[in-house]
N, C-alpha and C. Protein backbone atom coordinates (compact mmCIF):
# COMPACT_ATOMS: atom_id res chain seq x y z
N UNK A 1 -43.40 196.51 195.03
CA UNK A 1 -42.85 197.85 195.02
C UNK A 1 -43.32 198.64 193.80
N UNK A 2 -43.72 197.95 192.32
CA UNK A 2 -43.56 198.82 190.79
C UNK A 2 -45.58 198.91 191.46
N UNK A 3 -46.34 198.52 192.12
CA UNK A 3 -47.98 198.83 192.62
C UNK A 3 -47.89 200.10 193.25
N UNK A 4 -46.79 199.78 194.36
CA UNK A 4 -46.41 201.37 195.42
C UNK A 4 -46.51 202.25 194.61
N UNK A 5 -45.13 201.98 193.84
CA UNK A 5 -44.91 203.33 193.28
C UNK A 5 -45.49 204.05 192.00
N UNK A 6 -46.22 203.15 191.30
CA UNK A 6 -47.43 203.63 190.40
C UNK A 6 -48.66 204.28 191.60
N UNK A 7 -49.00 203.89 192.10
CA UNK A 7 -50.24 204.57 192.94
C UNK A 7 -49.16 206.01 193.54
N UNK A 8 -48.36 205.86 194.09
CA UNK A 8 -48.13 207.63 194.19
C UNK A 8 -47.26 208.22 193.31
N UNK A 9 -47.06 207.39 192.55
CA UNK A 9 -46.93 208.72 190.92
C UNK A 9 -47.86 209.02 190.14
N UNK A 10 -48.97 208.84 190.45
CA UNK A 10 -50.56 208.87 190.01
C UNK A 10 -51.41 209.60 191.21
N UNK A 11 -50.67 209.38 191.90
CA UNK A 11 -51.43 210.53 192.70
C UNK A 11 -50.96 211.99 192.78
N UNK A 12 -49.43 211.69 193.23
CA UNK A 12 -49.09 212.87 192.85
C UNK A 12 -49.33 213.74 191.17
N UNK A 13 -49.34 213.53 190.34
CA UNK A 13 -49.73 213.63 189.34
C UNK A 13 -51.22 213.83 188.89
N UNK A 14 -52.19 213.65 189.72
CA UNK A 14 -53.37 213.60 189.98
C UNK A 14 -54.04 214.99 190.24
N UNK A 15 -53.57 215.73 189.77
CA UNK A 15 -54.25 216.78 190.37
C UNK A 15 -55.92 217.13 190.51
N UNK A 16 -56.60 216.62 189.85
CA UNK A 16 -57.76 216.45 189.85
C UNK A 16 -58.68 215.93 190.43
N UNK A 17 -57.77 214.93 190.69
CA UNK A 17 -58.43 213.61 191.94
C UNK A 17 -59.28 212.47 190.82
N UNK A 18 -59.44 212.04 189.59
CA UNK A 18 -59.76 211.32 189.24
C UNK A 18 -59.59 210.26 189.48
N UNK A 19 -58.37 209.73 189.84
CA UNK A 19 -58.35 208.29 190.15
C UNK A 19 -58.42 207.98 191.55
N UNK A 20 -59.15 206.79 191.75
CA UNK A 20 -58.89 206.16 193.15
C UNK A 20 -57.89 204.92 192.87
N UNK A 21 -58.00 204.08 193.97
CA UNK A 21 -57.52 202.93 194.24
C UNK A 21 -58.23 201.97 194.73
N UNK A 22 -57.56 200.61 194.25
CA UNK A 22 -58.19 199.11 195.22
C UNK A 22 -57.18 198.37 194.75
N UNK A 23 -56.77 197.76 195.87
CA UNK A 23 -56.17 196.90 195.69
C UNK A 23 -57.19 195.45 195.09
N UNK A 24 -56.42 194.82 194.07
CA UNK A 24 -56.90 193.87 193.44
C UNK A 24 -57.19 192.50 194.35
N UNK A 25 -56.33 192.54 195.28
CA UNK A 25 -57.07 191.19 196.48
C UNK A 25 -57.73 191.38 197.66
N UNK A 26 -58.48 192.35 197.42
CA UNK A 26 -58.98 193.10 198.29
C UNK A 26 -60.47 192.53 198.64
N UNK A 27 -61.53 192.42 199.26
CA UNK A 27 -63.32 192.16 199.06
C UNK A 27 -63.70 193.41 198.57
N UNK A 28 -63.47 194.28 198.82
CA UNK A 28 -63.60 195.21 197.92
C UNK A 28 -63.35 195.43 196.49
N UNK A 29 -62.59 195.17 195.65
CA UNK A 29 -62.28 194.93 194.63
C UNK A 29 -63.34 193.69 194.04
N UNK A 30 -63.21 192.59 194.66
CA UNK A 30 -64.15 191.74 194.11
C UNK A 30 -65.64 192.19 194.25
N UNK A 31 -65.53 192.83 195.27
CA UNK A 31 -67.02 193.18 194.77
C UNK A 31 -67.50 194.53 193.33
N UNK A 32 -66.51 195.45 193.59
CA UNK A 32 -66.75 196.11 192.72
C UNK A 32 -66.52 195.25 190.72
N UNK A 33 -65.40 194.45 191.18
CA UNK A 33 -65.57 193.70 189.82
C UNK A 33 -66.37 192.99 189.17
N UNK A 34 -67.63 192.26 190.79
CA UNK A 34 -68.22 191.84 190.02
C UNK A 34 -70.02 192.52 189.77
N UNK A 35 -69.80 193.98 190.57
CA UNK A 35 -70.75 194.76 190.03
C UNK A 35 -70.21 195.54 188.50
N UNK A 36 -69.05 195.68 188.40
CA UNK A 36 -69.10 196.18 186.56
C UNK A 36 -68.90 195.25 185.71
N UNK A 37 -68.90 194.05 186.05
CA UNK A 37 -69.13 192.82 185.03
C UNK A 37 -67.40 192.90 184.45
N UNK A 38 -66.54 193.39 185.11
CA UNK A 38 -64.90 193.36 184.65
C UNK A 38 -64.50 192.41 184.69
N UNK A 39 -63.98 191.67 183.68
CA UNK A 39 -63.00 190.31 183.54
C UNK A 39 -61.53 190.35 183.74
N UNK A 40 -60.96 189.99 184.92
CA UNK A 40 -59.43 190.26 184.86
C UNK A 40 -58.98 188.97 185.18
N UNK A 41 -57.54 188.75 184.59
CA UNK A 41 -57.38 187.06 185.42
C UNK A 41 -55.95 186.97 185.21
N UNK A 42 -55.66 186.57 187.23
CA UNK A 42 -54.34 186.70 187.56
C UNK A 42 -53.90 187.87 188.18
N UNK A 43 -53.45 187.87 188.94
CA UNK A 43 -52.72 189.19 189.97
C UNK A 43 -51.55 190.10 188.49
N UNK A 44 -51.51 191.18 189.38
CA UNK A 44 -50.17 191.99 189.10
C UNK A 44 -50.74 192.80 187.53
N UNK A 45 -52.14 193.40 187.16
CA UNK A 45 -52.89 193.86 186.02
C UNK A 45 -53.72 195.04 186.78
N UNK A 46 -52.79 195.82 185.66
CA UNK A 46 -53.21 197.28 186.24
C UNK A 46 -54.77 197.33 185.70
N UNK A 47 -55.76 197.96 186.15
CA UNK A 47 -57.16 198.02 185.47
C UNK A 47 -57.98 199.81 185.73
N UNK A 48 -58.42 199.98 184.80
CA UNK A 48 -59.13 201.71 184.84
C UNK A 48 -60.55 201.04 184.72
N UNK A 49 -61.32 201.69 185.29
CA UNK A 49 -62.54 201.52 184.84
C UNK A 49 -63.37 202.82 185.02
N UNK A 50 -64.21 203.38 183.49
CA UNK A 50 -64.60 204.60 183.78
C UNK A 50 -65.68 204.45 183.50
N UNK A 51 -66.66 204.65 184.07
CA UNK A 51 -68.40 204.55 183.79
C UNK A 51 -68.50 202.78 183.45
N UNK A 52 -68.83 202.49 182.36
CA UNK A 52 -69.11 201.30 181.44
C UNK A 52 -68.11 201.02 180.80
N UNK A 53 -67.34 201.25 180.80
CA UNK A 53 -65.82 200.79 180.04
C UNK A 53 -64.63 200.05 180.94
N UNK A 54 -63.74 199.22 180.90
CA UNK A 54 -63.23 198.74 181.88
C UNK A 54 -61.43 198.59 180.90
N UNK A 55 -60.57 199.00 180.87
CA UNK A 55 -58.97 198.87 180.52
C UNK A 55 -58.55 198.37 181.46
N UNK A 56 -57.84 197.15 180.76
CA UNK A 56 -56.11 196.71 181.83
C UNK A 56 -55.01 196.80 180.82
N UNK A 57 -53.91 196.18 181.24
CA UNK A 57 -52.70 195.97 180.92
C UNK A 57 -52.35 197.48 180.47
N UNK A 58 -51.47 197.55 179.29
CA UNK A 58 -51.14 198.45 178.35
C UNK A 58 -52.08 199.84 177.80
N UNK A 59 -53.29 199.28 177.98
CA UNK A 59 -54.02 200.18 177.81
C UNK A 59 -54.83 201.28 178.79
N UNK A 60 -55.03 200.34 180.01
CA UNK A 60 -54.68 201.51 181.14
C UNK A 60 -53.67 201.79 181.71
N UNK A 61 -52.84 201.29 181.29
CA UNK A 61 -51.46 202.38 181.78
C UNK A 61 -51.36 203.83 180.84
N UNK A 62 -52.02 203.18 179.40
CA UNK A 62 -51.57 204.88 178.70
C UNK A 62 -52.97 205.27 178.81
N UNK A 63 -53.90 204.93 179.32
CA UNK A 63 -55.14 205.96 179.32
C UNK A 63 -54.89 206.47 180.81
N UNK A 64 -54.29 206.26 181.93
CA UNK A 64 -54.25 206.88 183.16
C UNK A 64 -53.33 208.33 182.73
N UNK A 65 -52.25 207.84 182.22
CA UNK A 65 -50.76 208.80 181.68
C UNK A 65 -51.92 209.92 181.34
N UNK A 66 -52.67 209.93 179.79
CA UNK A 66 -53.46 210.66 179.30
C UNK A 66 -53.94 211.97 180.38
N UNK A 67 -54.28 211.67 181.60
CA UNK A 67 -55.02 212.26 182.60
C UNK A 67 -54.15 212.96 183.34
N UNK A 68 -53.04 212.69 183.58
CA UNK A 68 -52.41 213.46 184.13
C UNK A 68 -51.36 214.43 183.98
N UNK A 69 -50.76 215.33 185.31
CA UNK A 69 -50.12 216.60 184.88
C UNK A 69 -48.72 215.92 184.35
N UNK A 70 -48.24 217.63 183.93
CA UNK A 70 -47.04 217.17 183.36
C UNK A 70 -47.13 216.66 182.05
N UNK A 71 -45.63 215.92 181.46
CA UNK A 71 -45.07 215.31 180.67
C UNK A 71 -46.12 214.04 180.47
N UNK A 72 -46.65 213.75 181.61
CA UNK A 72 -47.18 212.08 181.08
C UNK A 72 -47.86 211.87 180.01
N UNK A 73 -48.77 212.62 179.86
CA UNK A 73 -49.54 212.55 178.97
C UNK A 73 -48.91 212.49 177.27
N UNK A 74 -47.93 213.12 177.14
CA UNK A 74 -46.98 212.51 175.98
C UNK A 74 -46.98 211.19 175.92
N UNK A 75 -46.94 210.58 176.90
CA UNK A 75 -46.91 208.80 176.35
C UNK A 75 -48.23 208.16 175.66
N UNK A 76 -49.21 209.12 175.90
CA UNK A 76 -50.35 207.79 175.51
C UNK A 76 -49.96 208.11 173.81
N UNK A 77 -49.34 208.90 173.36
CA UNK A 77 -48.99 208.70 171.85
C UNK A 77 -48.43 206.84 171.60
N UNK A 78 -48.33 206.56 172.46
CA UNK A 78 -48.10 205.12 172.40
C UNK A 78 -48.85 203.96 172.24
N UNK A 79 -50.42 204.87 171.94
CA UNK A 79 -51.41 203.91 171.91
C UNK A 79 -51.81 203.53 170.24
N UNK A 80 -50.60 204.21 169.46
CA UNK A 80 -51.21 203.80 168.31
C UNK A 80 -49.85 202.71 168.10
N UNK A 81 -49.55 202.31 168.87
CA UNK A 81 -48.93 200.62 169.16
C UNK A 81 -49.75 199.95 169.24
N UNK A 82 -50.26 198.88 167.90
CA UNK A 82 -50.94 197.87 168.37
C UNK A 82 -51.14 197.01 170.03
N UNK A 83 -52.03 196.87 170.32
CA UNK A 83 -52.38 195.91 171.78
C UNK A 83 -51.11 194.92 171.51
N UNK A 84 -51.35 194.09 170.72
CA UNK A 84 -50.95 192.74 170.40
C UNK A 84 -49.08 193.28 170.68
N UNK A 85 -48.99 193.95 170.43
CA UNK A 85 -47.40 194.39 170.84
C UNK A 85 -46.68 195.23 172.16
N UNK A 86 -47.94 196.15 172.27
CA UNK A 86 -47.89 196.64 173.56
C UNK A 86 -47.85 195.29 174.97
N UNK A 87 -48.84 194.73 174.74
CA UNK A 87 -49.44 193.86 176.04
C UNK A 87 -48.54 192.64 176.99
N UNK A 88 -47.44 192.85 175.25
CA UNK A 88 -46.45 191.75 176.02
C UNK A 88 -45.78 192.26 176.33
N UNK A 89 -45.19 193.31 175.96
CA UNK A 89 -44.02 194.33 176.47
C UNK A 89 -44.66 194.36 178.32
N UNK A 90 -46.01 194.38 178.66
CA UNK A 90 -46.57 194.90 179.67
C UNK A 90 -46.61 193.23 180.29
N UNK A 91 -46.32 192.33 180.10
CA UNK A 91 -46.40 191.45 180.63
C UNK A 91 -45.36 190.55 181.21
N UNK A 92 -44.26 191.69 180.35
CA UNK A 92 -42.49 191.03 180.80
C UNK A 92 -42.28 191.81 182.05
N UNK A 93 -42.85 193.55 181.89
CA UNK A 93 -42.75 193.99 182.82
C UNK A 93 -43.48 193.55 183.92
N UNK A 94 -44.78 193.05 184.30
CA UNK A 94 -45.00 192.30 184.98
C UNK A 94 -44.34 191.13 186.12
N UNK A 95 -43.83 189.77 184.75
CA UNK A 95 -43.10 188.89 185.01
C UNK A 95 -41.81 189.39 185.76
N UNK A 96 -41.41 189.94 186.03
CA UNK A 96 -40.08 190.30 186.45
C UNK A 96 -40.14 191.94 187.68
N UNK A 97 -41.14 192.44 187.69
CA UNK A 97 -41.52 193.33 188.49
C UNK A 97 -40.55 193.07 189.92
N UNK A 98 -40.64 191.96 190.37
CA UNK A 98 -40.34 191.73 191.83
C UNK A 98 -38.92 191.86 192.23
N UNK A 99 -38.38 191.05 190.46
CA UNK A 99 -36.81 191.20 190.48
C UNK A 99 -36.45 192.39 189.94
N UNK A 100 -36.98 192.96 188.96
CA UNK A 100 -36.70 194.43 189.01
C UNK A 100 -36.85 195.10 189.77
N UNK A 101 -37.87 195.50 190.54
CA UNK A 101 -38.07 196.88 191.00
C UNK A 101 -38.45 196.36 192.70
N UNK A 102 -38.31 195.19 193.02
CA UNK A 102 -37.77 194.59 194.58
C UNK A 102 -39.29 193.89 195.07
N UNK A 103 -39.66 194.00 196.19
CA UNK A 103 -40.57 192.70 196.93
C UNK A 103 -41.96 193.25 196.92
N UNK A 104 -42.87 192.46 197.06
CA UNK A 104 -44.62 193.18 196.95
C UNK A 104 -44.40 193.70 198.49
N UNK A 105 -44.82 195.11 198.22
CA UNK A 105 -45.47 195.83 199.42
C UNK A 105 -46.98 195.94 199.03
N UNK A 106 -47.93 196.42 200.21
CA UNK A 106 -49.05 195.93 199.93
C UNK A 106 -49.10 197.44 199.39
N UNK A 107 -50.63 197.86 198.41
CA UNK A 107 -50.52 198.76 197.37
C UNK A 107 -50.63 199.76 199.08
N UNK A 108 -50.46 201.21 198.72
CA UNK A 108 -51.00 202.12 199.78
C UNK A 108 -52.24 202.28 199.46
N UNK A 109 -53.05 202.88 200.70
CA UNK A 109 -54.54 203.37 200.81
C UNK A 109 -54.48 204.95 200.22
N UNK A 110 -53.89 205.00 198.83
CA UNK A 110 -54.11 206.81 198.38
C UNK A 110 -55.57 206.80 197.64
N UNK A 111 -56.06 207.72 198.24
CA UNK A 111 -57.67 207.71 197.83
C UNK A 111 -58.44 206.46 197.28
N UNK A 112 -58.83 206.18 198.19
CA UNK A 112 -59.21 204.64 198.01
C UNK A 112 -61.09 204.45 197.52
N UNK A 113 -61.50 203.37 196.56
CA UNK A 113 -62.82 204.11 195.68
C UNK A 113 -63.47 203.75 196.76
N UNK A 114 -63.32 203.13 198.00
CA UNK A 114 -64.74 202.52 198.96
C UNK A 114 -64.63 203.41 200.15
C-alpha cells in the first residue's frame, strides 16, 4: 500500500512529468538495472535514477520531494541529515510498511519508463 501511494502522490505532484515508474520485480526493471550498472539489494527500496547517477533509500525520497509541486520540496532540507541517520529511519519505515500502512498491492502503471 506505502508503493501505491507514493507513486500517486508523485504523480499527482508531478506536474512536469519527470518521473516514471517500474516496478522493482518487474523484467523490466531488471533490465533497465542492469543497463545503468544500479546496485540495489532486497525488495521494498525506493530508487531515482537520473542520467548517470542512481539514489535509493533516503536519498531518493528527498531528491524526488525536491522536484515537486507544492510544499514538498521543503523536505529535502532534510538532506543535510547525515545518510548514516537518515537510512535507518528509512529502513524501519520499510520494515514495518505492511503493518503500518496495510498489504502489498502491486505498484500502479502511472507513467511507466518502458
Amino acid at each position: 500500500m506505502l508503493c501505491s501511494n507514493a507513486v500517486r502522490l508523485i504523480t499527482k505532484y508531478d506536474s512536469r512529468e519527470r518521473f516514471c515508474f517500474i516496478s522493482l520485480r518487474s523484467e523490466a526493471a531488471a533490465e533497465f538495472l542492469n543497463k545503468s550498472k544500479a546496485v540495489i539489494s532486497g525488495g521494498g527500496t525506493m530508487m531515482l535514477i537520473t542520467g548517470d547517477r542512481n539514489y535509493i533509500k533516503s536519498d531518493a525520497v528527498l531528491r524526488i520531494l525536491k522536484y515537486l509541486d507544492g510544499l514538498w520540496p521543503l523536505f529535502y532540507v532534510f538532506i543535510i541529515v547525515p545518510r548514516f541517520i537518515r537510512d535507518p529511519v528509512y529502513d524501519l519505515v520499510a520494515k514495518y510498511r505492511y503493518k503500518w500502512f496495510g498489504p502489498c498491492v502491486d505498484c500502479p502503471d502511472y507513467r511507466p519508463c518502458c
